[in-house]
C-alpha atoms as a PDB file:
ATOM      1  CA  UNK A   1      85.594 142.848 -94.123  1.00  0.00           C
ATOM      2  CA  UNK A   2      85.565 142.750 -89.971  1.00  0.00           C
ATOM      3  CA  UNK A   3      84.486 146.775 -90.071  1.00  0.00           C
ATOM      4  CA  UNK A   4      81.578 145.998 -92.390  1.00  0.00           C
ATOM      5  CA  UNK A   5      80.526 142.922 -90.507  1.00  0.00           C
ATOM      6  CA  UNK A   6      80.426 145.010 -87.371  1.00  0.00           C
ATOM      7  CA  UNK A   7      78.140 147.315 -88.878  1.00  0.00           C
ATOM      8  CA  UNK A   8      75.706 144.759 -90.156  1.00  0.00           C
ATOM      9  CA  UNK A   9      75.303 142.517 -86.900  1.00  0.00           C
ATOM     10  CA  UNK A  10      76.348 142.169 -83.407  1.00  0.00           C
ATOM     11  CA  UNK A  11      76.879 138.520 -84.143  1.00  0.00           C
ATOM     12  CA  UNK A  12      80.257 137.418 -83.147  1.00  0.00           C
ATOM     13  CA  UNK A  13      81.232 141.085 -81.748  1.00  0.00           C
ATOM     14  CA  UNK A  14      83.759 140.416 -79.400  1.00  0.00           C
ATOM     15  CA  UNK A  15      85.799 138.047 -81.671  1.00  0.00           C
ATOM     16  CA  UNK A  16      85.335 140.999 -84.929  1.00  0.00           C
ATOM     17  CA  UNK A  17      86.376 144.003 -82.115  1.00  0.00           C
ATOM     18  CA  UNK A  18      89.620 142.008 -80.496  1.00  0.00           C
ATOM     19  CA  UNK A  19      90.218 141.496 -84.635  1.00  0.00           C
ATOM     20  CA  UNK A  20      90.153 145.100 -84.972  1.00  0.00           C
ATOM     21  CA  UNK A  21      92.235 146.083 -82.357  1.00  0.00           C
ATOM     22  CA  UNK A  22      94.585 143.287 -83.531  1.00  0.00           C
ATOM     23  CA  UNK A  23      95.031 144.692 -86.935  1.00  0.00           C
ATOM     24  CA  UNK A  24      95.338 147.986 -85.084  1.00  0.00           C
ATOM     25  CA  UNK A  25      98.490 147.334 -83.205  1.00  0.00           C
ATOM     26  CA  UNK A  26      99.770 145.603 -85.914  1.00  0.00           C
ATOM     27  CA  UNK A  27      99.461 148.815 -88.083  1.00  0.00           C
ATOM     28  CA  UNK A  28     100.608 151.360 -85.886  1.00  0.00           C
ATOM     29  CA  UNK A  29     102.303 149.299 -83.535  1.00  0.00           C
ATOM     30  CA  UNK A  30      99.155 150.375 -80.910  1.00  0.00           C
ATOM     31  CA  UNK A  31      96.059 150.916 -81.806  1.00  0.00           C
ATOM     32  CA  UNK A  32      95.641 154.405 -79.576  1.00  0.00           C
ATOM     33  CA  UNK A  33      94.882 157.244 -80.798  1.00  0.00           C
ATOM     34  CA  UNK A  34      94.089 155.699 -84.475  1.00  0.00           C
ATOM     35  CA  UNK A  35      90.585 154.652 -86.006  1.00  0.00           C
ATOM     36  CA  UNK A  36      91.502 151.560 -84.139  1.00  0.00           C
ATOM     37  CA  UNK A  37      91.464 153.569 -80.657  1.00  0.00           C
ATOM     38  CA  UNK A  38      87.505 152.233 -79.600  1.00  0.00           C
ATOM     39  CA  UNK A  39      88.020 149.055 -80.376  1.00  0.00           C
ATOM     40  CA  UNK A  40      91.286 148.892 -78.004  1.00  0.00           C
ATOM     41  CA  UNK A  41      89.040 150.618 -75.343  1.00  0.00           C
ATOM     42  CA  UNK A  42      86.411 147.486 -76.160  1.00  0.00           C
ATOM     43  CA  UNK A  43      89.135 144.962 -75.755  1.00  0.00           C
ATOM     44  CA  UNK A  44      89.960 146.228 -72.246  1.00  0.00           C
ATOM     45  CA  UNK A  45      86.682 146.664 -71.243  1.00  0.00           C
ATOM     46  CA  UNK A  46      85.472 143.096 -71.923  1.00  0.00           C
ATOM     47  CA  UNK A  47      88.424 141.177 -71.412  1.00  0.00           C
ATOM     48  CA  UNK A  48      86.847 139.393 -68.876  1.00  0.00           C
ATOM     49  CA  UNK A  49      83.938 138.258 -71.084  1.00  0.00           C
ATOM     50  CA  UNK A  50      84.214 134.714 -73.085  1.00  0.00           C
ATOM     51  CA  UNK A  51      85.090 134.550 -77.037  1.00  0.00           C
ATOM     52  CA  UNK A  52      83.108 132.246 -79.075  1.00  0.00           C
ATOM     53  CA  UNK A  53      85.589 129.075 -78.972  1.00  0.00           C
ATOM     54  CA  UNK A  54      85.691 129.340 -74.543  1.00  0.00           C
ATOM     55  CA  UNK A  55      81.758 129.896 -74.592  1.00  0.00           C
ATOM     56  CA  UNK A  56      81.211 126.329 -74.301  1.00  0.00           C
ATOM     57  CA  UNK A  57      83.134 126.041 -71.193  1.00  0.00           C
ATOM     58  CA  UNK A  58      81.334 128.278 -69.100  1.00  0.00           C
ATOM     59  CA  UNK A  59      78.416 127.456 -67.090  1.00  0.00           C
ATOM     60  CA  UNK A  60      74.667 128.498 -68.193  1.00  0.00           C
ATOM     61  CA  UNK A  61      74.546 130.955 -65.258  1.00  0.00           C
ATOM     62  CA  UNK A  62      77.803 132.675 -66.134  1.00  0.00           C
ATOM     63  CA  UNK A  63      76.901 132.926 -70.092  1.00  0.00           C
ATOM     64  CA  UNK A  64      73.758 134.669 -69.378  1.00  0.00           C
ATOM     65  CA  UNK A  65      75.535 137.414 -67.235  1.00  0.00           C
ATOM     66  CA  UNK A  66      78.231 137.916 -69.215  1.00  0.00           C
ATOM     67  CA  UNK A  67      75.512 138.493 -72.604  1.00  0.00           C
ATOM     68  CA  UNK A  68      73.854 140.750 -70.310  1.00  0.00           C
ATOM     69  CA  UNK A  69      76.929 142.676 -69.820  1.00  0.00           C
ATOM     70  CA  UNK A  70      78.226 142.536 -73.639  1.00  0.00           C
ATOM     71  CA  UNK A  71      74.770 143.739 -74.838  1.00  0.00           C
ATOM     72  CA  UNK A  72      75.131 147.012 -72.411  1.00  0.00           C
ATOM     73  CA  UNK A  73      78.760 147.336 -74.102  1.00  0.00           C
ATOM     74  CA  UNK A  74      77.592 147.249 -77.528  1.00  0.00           C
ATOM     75  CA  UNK A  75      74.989 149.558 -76.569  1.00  0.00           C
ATOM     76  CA  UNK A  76      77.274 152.187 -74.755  1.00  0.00           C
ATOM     77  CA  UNK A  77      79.778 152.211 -77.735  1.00  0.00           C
ATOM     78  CA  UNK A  78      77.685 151.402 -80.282  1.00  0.00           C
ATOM     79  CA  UNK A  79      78.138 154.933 -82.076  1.00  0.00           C
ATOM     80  CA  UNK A  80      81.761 155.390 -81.684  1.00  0.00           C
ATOM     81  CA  UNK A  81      82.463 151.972 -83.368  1.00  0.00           C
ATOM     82  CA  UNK A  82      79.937 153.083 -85.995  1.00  0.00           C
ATOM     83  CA  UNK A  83      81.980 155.930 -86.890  1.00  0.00           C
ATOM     84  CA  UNK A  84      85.329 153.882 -86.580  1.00  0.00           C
ATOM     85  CA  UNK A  85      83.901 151.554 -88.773  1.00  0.00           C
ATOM     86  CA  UNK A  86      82.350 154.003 -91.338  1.00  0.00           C
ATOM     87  CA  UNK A  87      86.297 155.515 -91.032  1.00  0.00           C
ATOM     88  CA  UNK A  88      87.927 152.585 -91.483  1.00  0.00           C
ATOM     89  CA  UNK A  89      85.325 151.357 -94.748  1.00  0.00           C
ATOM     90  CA  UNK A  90      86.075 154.663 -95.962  1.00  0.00           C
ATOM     91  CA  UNK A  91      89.885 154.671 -95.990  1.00  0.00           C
ATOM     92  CA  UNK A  92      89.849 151.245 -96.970  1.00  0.00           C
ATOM     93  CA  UNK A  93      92.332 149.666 -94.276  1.00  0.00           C
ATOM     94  CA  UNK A  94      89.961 146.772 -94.180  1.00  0.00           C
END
C-alpha cells in the first residue's frame, strides 16, 4: 500500500507521491480537490527533480541539490500528506 509506505519512510517518495497522484486522476479523472489533492500539488512542485530510474544519469553535483531540495519538500508538506495518507488508509482506496 503506496499511502502506508509513505507514512513509514521517505524512501522512494517522489516515485510513491507521482503514484498517488496517478491513481488520483485515474479515480476522479483529477486528483484536485480529492484526498489525492497534496500529492498533485507535490507532483508539480518537484517535477523538475529526478525519479529513481533517471537518478543515475545526473551528475553528483546536481543529485546533491536536488536531495537538498526534496528533503525541504517533504518537510514543508510532510503533515498534509500525513493526513492524506491517514484519509486514504482509512477509506481504504489503497
Amino acid at each position: 500500500m503506496l499511502a502506508e509506505k509513505l507514512l513509514k519512510s521517505d524512501e522512494n517518495y517522489l516515485d510513491n507521491v507521482i503514484a498517488l497522484w496517478r491513481i488520483g486522476n485515474q479515480k476522479y479523472g483529477q486528483c484536485w480537490d480529492t484526498e489525492f489533492h497534496i500529492f498533485g500539488e507535490i507532483e508539480s512542485e518537484t517535477d523538475h527533480l529526478p525519479i529513481n530510474h533517471v537518478r543515475s544519469k545526473c551528475s553528483d553535483e546536481f543529485l546533491a541539490k536536488a536531495d537538498k531540495e526534496l528533503e525541504e519538500t517533504i518537510e514543508y508538506y510532510r503533515a498534509n500528506v500525513v493526513k492524506a495518507c491517514n484519509i486514504i488508509i482509512g477509506s481504504k482506496n489503497l
